[in-house]
Protein backbone atom coordinates (compact mmCIF):
# COMPACT_ATOMS: atom_id res chain seq x y z
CA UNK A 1 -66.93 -31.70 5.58
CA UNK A 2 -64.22 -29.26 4.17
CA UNK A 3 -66.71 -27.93 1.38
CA UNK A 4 -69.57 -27.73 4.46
CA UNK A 5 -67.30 -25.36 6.69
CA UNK A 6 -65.52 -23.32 3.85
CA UNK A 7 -68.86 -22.17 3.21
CA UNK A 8 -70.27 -21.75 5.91
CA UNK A 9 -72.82 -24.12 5.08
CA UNK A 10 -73.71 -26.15 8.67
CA UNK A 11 -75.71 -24.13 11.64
CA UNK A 12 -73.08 -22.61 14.06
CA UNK A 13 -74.52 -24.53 17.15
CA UNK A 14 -74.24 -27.52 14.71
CA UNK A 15 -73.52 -30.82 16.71
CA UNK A 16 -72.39 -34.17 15.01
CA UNK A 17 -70.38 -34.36 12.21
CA UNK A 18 -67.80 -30.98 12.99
CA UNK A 19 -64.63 -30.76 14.39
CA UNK A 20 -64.61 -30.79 18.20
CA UNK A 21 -68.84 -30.79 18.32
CA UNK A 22 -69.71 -34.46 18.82
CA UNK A 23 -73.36 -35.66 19.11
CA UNK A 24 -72.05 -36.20 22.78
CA UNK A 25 -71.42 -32.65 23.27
CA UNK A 26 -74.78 -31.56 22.36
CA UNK A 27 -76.08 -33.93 25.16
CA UNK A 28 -73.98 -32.54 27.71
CA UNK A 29 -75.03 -28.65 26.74
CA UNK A 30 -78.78 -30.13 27.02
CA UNK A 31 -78.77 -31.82 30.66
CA UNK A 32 -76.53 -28.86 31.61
CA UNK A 33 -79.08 -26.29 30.39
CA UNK A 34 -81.78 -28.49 32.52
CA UNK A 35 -79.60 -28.30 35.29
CA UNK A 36 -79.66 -24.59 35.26
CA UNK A 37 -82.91 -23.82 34.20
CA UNK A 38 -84.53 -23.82 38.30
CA UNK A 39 -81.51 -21.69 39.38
CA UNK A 40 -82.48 -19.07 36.19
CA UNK A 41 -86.07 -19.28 37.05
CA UNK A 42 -86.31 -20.03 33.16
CA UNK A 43 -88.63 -23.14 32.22
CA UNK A 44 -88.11 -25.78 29.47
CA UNK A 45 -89.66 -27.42 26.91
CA UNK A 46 -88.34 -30.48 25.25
CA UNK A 47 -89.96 -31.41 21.97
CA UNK A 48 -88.27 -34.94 21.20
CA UNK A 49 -88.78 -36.00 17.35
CA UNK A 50 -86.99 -39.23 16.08
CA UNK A 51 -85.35 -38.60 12.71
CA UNK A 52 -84.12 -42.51 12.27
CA UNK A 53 -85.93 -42.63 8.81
CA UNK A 54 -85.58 -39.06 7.91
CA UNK A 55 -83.81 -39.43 4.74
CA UNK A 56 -85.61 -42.91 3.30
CA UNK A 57 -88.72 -40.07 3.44
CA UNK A 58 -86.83 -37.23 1.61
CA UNK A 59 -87.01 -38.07 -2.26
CA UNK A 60 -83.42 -38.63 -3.02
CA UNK A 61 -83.54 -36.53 -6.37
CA UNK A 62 -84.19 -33.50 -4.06
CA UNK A 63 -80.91 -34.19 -1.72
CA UNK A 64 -79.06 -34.55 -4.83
CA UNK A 65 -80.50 -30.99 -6.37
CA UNK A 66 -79.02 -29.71 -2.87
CA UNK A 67 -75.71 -31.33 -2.96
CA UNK A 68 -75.25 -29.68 -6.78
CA UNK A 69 -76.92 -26.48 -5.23
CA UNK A 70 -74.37 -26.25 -2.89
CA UNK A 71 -71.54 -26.75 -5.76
CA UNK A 72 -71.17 -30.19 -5.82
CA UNK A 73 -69.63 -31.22 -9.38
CA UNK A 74 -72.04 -32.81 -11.79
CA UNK A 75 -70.02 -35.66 -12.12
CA UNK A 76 -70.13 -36.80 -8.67
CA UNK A 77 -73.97 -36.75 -8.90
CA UNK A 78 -76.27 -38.66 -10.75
CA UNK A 79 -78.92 -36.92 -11.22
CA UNK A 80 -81.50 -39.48 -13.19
């Protein structure tokens, strides 16, 4: 996670995995932004997609050319 926030590498409104932004947080900003969203006269859309599998779908050699994109050392990585 240190190499991810020294470089400014994760979304800003990144949930999950950061210090002090739990998945849990992002839940509460959601049903709070519903909560609001008849008092703003604003309307929402909710688009739900389920990501379980995400990464058994993503070719591993790929995630591994992004970790050593990033500046992952080689050795760390086998890239086969």
């Amino acid at each position: 996670m240190s190499h991810l926030e020294a470089n400014n590498i994760l979304y800003a409104l990144q949930h999950g995995f950061c210090k002090n932004r739990p998945c849990q947080s992002q839940l509460l900003e959601f049903i709070m932004d519903l909560i609001d969203t008849p008092a703003n006269t604003k309307e929402t859309d909710v688009i739900i997609v389920d990501f379980s599998k995400a990464f058994d779908k993503v070719p591993h050699s790929w995630l591994l050319l992004k970790l050593k994109f990033y500046g992952h050392q080689k050795q760390y990585l086998r890239l086969d």
